[in-house]
PDB file of N, CA and C in Angstrom:
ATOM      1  N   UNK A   1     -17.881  91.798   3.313  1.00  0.00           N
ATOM      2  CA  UNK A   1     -17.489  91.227   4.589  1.00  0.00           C
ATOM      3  C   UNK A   1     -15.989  90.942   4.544  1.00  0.00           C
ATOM      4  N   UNK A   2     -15.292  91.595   5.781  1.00  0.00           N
ATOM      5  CA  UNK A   2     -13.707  90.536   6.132  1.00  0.00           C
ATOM      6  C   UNK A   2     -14.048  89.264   5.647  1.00  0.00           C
ATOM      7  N   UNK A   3     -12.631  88.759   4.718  1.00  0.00           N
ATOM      8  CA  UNK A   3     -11.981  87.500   4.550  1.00  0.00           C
ATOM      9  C   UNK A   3     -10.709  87.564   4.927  1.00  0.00           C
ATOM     10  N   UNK A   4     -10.315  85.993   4.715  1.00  0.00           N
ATOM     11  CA  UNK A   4      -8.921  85.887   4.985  1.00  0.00           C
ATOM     12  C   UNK A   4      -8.398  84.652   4.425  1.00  0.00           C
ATOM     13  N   UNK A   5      -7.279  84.363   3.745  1.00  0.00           N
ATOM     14  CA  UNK A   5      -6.926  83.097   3.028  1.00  0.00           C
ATOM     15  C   UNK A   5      -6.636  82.499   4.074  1.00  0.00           C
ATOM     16  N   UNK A   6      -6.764  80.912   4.040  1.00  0.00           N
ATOM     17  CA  UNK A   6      -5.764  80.266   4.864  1.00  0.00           C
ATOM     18  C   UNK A   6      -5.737  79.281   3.672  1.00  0.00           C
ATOM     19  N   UNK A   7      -4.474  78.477   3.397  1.00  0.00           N
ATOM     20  CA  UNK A   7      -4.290  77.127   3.278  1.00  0.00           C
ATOM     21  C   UNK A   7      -4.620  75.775   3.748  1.00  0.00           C
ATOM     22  N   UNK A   8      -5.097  75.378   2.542  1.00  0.00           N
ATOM     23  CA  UNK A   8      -5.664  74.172   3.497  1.00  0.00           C
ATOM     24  C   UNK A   8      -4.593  72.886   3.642  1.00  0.00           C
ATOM     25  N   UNK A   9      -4.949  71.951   4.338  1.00  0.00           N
ATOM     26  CA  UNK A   9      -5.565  71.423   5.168  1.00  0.00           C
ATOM     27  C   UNK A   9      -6.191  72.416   6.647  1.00  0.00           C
ATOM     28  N   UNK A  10      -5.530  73.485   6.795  1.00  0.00           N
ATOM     29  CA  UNK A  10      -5.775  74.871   7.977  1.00  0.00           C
ATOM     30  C   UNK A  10      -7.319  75.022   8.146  1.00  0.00           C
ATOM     31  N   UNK A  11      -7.626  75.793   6.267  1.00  0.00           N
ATOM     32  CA  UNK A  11      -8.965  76.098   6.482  1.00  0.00           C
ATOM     33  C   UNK A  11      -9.863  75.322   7.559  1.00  0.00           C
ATOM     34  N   UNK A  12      -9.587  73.818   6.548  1.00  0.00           N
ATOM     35  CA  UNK A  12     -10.737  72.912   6.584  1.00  0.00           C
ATOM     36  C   UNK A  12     -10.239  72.307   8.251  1.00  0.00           C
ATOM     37  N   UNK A  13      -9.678  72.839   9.004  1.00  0.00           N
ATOM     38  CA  UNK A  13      -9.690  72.188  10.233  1.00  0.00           C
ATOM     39  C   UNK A  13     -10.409  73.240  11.489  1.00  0.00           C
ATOM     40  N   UNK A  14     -10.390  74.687  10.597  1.00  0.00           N
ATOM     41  CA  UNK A  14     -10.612  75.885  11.482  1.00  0.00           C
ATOM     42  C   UNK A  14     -12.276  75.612  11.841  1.00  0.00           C
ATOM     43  N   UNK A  15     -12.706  74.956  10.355  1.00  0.00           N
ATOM     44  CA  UNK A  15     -14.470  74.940  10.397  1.00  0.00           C
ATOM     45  C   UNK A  15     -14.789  73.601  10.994  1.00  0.00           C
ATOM     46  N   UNK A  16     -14.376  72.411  10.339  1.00  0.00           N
ATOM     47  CA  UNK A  16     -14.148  71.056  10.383  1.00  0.00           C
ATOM     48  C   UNK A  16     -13.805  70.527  11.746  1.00  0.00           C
ATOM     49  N   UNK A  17     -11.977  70.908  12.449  1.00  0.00           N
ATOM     50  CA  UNK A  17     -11.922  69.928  12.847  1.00  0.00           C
ATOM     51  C   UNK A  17     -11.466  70.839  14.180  1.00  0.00           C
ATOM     52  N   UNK A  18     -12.310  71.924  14.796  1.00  0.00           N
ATOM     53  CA  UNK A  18     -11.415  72.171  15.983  1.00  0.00           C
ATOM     54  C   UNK A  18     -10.447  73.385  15.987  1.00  0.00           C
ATOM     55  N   UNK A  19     -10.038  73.469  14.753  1.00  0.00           N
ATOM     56  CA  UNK A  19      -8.400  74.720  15.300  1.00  0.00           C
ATOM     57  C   UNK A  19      -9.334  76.035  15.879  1.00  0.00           C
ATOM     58  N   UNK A  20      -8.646  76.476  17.281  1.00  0.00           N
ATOM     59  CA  UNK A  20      -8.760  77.560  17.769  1.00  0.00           C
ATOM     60  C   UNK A  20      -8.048  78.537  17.359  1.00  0.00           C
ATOM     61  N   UNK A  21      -7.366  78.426  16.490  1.00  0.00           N
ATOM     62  CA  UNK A  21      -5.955  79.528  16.606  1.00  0.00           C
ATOM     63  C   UNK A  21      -5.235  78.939  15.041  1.00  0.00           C
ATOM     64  N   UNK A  22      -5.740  80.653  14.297  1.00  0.00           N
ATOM     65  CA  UNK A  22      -5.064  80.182  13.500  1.00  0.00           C
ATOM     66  C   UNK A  22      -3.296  81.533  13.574  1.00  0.00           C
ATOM     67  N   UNK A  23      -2.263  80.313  13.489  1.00  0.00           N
ATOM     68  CA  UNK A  23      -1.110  81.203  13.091  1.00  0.00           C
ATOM     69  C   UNK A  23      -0.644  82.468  12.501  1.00  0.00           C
ATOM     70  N   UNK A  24      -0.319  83.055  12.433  1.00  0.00           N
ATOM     71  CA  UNK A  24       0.536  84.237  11.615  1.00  0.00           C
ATOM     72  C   UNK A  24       1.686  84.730  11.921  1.00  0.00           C
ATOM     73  N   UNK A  25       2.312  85.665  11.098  1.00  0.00           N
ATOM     74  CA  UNK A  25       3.199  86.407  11.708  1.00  0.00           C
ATOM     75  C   UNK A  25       3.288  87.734  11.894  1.00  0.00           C
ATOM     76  N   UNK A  26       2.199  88.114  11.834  1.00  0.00           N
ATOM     77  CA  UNK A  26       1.736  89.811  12.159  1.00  0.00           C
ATOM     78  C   UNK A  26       0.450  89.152  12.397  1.00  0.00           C
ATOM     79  N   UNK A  27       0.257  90.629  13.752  1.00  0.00           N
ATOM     80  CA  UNK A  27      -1.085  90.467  14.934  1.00  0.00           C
ATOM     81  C   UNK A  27      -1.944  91.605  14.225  1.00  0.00           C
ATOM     82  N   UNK A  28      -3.424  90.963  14.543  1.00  0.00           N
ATOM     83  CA  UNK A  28      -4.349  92.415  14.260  1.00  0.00           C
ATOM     84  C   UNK A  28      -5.207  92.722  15.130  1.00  0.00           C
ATOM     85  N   UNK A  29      -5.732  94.091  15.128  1.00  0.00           N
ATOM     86  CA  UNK A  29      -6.757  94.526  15.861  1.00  0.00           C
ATOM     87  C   UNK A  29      -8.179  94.138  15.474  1.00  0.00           C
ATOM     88  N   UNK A  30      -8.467  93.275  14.371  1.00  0.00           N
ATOM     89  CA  UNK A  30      -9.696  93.180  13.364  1.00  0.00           C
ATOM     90  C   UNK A  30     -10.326  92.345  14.613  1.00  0.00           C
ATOM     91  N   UNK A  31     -11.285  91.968  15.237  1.00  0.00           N
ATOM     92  CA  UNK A  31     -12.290  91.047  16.031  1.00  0.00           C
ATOM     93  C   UNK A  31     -13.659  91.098  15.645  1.00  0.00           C
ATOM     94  N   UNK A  32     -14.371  89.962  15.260  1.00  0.00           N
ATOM     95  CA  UNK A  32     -15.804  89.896  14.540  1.00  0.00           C
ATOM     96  C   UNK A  32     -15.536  88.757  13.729  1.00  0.00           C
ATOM     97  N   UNK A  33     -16.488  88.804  13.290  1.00  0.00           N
ATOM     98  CA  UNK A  33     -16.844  87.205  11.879  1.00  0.00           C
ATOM     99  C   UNK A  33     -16.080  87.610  10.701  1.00  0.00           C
ATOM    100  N   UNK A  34     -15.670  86.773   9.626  1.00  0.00           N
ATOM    101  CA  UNK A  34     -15.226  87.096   9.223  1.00  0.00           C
ATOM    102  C   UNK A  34     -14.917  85.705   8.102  1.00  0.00           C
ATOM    103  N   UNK A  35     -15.194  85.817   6.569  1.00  0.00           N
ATOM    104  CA  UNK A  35     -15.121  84.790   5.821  1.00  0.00           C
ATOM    105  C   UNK A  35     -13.875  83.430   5.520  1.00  0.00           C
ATOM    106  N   UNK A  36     -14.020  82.920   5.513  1.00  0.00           N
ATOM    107  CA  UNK A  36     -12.980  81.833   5.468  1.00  0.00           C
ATOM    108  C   UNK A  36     -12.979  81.220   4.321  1.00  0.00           C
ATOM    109  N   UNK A  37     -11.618  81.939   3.265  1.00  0.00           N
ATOM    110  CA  UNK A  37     -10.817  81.513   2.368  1.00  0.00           C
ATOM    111  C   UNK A  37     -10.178  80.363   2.003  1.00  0.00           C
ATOM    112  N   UNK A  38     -10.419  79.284   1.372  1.00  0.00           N
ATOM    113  CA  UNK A  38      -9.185  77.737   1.758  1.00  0.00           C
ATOM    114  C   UNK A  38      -8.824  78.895  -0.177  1.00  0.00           C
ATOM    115  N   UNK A  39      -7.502  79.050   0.434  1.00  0.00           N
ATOM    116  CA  UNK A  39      -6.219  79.282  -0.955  1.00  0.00           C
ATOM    117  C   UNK A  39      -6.249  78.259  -1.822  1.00  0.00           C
ATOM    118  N   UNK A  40      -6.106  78.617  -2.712  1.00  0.00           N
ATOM    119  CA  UNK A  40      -5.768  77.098  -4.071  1.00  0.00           C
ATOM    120  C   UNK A  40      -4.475  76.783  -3.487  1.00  0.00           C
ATOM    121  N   UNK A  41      -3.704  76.779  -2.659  1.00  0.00           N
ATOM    122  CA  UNK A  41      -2.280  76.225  -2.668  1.00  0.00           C
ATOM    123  C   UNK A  41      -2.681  75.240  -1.362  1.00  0.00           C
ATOM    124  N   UNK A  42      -1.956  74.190  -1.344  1.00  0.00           N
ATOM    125  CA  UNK A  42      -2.038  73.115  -0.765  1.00  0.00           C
ATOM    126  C   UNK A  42      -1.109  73.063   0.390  1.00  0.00           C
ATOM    127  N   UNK A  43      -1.360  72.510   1.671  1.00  0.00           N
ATOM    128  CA  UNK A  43      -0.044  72.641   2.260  1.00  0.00           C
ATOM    129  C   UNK A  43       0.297  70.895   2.909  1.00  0.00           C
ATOM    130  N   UNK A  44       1.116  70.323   2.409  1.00  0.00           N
ATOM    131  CA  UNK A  44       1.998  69.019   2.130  1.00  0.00           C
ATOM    132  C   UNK A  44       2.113  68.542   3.436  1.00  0.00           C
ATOM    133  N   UNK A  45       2.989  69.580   4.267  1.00  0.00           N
ATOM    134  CA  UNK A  45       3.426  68.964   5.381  1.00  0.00           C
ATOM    135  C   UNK A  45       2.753  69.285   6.847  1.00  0.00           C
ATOM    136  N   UNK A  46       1.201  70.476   6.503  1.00  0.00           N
ATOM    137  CA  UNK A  46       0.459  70.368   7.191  1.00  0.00           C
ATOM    138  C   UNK A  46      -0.449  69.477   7.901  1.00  0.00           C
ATOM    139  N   UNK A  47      -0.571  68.967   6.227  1.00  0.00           N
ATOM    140  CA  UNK A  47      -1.653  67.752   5.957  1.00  0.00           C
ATOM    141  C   UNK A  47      -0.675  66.703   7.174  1.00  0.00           C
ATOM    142  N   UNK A  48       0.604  66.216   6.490  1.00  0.00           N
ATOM    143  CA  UNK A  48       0.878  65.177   7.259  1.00  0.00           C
ATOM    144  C   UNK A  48       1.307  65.505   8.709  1.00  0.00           C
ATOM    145  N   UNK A  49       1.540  66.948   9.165  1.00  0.00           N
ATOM    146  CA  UNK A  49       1.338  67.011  10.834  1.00  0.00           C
ATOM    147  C   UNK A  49      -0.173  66.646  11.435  1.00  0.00           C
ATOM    148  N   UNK A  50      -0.954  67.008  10.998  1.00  0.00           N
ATOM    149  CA  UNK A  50      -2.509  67.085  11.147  1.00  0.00           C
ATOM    150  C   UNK A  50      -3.252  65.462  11.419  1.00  0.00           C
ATOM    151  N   UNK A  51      -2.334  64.434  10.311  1.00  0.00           N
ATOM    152  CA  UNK A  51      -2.698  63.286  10.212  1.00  0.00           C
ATOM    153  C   UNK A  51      -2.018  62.597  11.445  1.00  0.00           C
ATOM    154  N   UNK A  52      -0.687  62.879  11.672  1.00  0.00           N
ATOM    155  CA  UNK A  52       0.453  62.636  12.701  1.00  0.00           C
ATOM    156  C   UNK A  52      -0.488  62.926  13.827  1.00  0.00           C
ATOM    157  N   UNK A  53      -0.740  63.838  14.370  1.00  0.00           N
ATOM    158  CA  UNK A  53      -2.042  63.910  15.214  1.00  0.00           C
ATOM    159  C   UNK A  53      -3.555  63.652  15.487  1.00  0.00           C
ATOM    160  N   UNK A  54      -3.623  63.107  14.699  1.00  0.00           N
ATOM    161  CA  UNK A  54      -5.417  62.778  14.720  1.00  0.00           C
ATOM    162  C   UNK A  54      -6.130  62.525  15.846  1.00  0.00           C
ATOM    163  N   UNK A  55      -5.367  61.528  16.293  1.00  0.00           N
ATOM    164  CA  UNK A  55      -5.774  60.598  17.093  1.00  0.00           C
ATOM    165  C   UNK A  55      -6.020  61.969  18.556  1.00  0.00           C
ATOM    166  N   UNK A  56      -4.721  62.724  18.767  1.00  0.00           N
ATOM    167  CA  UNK A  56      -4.363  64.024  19.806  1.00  0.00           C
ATOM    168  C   UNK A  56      -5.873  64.636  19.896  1.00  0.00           C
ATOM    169  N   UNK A  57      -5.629  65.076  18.184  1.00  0.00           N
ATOM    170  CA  UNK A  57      -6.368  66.328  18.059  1.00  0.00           C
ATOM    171  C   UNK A  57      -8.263  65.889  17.789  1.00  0.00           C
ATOM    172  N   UNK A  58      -8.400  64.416  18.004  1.00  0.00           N
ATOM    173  CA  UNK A  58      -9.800  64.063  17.416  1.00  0.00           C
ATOM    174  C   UNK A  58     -10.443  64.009  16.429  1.00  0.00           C
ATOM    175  N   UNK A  59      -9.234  63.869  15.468  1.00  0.00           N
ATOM    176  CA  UNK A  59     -10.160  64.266  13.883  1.00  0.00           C
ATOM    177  C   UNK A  59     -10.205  63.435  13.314  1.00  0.00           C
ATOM    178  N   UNK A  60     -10.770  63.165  12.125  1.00  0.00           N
ATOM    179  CA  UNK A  60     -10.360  62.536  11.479  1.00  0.00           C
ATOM    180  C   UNK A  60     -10.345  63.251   9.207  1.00  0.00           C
ATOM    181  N   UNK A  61      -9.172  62.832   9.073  1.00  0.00           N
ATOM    182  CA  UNK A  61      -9.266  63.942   8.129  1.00  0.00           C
ATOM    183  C   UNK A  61      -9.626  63.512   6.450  1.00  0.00           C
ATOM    184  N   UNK A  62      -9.972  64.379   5.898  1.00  0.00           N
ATOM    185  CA  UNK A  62     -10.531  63.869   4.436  1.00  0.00           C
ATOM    186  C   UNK A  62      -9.172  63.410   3.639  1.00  0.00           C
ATOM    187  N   UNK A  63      -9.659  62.879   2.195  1.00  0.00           N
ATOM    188  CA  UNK A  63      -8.139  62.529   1.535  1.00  0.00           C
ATOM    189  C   UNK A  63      -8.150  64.071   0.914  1.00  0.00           C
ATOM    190  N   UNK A  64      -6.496  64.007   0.422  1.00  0.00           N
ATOM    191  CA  UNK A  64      -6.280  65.590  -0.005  1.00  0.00           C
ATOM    192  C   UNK A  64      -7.437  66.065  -1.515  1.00  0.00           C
ATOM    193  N   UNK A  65      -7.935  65.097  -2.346  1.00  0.00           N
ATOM    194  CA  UNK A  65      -8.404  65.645  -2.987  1.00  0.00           C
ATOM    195  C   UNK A  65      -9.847  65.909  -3.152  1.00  0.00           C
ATOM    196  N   UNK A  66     -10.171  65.766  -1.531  1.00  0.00           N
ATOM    197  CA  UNK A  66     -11.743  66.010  -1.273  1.00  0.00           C
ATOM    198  C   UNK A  66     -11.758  67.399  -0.545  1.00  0.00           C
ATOM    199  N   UNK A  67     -10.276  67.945  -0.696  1.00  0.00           N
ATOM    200  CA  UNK A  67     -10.263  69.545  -0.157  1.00  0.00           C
ATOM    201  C   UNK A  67     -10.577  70.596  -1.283  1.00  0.00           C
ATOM    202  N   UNK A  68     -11.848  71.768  -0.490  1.00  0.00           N
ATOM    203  CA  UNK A  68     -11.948  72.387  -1.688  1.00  0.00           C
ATOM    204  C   UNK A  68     -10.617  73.689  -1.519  1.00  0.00           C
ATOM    205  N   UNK A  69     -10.424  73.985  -2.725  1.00  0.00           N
ATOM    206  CA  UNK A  69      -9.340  74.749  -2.801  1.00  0.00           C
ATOM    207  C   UNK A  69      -9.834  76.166  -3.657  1.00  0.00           C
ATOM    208  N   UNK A  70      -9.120  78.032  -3.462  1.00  0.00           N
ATOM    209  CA  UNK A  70      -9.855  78.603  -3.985  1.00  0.00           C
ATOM    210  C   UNK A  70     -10.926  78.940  -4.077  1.00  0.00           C
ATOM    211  N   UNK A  71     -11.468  79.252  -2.821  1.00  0.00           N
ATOM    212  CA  UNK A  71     -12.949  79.783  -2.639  1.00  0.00           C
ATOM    213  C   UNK A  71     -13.575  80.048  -0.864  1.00  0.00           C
ATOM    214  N   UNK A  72     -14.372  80.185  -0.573  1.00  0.00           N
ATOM    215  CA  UNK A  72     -14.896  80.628   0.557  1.00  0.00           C
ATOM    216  C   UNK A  72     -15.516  79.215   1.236  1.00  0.00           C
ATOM    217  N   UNK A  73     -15.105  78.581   2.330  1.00  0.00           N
ATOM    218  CA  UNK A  73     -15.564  77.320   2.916  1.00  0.00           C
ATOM    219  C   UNK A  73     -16.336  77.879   4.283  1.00  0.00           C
ATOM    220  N   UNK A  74     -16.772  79.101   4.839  1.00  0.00           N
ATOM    221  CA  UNK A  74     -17.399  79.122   5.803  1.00  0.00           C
ATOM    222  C   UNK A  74     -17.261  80.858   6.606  1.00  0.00           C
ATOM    223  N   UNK A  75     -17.522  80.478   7.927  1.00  0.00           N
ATOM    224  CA  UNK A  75     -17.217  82.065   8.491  1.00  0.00           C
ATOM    225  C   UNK A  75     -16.473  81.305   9.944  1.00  0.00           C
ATOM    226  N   UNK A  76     -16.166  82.476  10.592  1.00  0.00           N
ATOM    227  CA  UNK A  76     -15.455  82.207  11.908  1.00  0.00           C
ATOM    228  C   UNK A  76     -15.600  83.409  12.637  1.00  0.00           C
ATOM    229  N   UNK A  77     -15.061  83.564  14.250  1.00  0.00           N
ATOM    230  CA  UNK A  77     -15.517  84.862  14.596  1.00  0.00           C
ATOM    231  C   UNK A  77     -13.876  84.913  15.565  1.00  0.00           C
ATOM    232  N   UNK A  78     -13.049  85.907  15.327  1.00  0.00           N
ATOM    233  CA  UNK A  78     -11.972  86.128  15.820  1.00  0.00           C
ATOM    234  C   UNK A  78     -12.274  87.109  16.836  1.00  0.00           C
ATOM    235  N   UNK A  79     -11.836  86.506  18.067  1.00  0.00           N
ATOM    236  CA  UNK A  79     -12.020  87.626  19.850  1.00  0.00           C
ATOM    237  C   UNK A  79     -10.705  87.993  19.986  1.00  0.00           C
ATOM    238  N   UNK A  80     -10.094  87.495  19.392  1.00  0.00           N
ATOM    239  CA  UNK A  80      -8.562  88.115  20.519  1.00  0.00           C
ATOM    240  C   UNK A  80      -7.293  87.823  19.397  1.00  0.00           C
ATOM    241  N   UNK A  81      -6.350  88.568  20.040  1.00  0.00           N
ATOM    242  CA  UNK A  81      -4.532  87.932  19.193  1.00  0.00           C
ATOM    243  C   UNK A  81      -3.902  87.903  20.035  1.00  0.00           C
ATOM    244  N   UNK A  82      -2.843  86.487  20.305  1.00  0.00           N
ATOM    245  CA  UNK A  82      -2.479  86.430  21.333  1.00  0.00           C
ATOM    246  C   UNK A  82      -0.736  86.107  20.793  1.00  0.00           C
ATOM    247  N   UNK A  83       0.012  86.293  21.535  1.00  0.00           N
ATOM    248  CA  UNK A  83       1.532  85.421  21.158  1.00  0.00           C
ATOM    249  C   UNK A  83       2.268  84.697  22.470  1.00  0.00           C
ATOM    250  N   UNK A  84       0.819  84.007  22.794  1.00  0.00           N
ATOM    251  CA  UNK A  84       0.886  82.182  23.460  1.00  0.00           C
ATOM    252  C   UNK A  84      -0.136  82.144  23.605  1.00  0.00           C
ATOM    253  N   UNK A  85      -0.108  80.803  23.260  1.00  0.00           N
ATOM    254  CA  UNK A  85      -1.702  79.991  23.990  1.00  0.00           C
ATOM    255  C   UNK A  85      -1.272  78.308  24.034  1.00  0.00           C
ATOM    256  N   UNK A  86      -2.084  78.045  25.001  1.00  0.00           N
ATOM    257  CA  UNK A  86      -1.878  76.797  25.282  1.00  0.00           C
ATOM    258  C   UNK A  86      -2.266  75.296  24.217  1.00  0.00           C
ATOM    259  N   UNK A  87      -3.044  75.980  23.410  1.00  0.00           N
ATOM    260  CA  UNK A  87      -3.707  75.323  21.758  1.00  0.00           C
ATOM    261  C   UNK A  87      -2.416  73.941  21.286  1.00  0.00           C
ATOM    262  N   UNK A  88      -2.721  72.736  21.200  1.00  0.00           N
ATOM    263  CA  UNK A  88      -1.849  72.372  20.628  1.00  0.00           C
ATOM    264  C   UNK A  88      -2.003  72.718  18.890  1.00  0.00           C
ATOM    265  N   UNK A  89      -2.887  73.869  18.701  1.00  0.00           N
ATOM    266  CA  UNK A  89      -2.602  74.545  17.705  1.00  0.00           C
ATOM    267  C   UNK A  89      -1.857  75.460  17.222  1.00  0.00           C
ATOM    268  N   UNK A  90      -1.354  75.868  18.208  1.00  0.00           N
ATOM    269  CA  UNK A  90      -0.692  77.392  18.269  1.00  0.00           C
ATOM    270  C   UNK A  90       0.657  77.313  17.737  1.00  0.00           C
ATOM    271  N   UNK A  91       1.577  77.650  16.726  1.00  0.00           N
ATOM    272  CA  UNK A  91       2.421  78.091  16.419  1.00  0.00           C
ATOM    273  C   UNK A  91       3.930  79.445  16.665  1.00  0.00           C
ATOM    274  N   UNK A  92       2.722  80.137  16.557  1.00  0.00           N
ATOM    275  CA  UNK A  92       3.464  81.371  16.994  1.00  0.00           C
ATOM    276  C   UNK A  92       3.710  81.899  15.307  1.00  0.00           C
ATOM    277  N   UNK A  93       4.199  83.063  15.840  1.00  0.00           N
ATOM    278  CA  UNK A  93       4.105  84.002  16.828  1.00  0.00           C
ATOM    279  C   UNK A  93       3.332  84.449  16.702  1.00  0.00           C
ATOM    280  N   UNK A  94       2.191  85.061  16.473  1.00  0.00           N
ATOM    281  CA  UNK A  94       1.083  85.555  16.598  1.00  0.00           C
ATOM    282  C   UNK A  94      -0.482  84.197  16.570  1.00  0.00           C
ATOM    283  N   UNK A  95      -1.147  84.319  17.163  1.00  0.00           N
ATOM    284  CA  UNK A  95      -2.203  83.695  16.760  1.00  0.00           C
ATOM    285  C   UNK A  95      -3.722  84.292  17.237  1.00  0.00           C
ATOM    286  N   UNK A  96      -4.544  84.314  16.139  1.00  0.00           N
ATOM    287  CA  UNK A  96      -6.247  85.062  15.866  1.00  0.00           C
ATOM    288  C   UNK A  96      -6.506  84.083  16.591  1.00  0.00           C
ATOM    289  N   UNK A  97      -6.974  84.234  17.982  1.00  0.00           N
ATOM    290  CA  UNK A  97      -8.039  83.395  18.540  1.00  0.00           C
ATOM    291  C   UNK A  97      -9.616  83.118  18.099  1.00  0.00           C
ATOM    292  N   UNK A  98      -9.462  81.936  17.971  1.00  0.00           N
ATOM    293  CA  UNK A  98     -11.287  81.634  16.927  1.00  0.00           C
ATOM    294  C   UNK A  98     -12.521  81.417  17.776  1.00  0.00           C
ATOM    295  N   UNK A  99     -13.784  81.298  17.594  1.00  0.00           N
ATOM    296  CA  UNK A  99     -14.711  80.673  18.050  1.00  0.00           C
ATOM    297  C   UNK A  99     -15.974  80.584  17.248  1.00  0.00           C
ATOM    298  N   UNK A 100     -16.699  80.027  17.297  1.00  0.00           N
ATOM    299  CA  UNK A 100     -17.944  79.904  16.457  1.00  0.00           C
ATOM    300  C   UNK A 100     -18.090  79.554  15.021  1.00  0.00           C
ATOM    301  N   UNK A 101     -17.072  78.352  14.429  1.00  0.00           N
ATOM    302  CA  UNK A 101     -17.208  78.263  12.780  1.00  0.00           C
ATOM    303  C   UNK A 101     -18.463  77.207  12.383  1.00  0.00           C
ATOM    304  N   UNK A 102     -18.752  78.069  11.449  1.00  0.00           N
ATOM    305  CA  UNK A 102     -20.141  77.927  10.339  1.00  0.00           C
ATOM    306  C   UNK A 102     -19.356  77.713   9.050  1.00  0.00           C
ATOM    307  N   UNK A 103     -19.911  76.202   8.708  1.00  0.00           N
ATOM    308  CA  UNK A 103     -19.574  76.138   7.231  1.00  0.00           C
ATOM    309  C   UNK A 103     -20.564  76.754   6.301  1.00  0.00           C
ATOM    310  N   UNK A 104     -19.930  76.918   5.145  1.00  0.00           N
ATOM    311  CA  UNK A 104     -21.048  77.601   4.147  1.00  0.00           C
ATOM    312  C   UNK A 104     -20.846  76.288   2.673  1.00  0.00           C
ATOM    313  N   UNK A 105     -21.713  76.549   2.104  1.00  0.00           N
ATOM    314  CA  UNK A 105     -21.697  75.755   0.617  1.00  0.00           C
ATOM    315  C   UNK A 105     -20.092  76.659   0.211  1.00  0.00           C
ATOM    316  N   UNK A 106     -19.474  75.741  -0.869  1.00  0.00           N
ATOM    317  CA  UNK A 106     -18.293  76.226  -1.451  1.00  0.00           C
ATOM    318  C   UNK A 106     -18.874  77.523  -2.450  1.00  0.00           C
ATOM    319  N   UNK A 107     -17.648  78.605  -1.930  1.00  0.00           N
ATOM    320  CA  UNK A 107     -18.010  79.722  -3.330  1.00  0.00           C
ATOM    321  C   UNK A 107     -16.661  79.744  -3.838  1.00  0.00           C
ATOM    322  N   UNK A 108     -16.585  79.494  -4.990  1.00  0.00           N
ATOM    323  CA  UNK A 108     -14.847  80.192  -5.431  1.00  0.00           C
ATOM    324  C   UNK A 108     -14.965  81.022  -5.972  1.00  0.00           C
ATOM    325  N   UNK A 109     -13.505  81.913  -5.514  1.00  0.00           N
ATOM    326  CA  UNK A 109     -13.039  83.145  -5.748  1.00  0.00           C
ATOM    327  C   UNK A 109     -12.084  83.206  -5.305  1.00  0.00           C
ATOM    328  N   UNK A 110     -11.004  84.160  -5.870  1.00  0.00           N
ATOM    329  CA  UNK A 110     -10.083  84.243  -5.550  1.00  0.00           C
ATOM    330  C   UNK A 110      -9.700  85.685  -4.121  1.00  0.00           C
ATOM    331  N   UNK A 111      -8.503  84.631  -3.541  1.00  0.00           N
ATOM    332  CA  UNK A 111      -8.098  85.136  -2.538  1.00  0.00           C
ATOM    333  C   UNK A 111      -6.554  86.429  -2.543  1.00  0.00           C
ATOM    334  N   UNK A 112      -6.986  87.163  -1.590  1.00  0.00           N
ATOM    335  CA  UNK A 112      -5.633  88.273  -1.488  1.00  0.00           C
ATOM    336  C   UNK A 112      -4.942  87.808  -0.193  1.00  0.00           C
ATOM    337  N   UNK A 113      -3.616  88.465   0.161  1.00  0.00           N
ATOM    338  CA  UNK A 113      -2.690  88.362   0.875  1.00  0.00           C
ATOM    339  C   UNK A 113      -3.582  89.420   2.424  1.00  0.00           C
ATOM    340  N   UNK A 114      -3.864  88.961   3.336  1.00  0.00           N
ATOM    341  CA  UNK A 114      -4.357  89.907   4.199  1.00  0.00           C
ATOM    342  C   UNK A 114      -5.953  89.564   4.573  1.00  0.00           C
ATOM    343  N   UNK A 115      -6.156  90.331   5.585  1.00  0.00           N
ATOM    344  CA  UNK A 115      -7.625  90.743   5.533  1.00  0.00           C
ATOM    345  C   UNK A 115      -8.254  91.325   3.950  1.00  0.00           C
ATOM    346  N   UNK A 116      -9.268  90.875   3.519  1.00  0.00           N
ATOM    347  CA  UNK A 116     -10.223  91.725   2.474  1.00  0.00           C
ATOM    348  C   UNK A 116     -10.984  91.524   2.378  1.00  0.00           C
ATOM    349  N   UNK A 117     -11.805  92.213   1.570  1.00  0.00           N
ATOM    350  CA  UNK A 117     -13.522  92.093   1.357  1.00  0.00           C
ATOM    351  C   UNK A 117     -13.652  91.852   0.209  1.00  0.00           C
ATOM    352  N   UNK A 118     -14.921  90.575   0.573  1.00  0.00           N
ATOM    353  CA  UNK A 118     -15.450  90.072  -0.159  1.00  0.00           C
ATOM    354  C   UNK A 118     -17.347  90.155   0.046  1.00  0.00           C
ATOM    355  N   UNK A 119     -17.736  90.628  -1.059  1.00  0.00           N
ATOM    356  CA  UNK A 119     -19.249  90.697  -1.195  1.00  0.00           C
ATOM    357  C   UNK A 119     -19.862  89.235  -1.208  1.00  0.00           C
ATOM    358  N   UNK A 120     -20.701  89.155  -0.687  1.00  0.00           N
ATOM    359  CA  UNK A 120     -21.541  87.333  -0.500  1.00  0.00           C
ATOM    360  C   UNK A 120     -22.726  87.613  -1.981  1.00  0.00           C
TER     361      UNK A 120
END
């Protein structure tokens, strides 16, 4: 099956807490389900935009070391790529429009740069 890394605090908000849209900077044609990677690398100042918003965005978020890192946290189903959306998720310039995330039990494994496959 398609995977895809994201960094967390990202992952865990794509399944968790809401994000429609996750960022990039190259668009793809890929649309369907598709596994969800949290990277072993951490992201610092995500975490504290994410927290900076809580209240915005409705979440409420775990402490950093209850994030799993390095492994597969769920699936998601990408319809569209857009470069705008109204998301106070959206970044730019590109963003995979999401819908439908399913967490899964943690699997670790390691992640590649890109779309790839990973066997369940």
């Amino acid at each position: 099956m398609k995977s895809l890394s994201v960094r967390q605090p990202w992952a865990w908000a794509i399944i968790y807490g809401g994000k429609e849209v996750e960022n990039r900077t190259w668009p793809t044609k890929f649309r369907g389900r598709f596994l969800l990677h949290a990277s072993k690398s951490f992201d610092q100042e995500g975490y504290e935009w994410i927290a900076k918003n809580e209240n915005r965005l409705g979440l409420q978020l775990p402490q950093v070391e209850e994030f799993h890192l390095g492994g597969i946290i769920g699936s998601i189903e990408i319809f569209d790529c857009v470069t705008n959306h109204g998301s106070l998720w959206f970044f730019g310039p590109y963003g995979f429009v999401l819908r439908n995330p399913k967490a899964m039990r943690f699997k670790e494994c390691k992640g590649k740069l890109g779309f790839f496959d990973f066997i369940i």
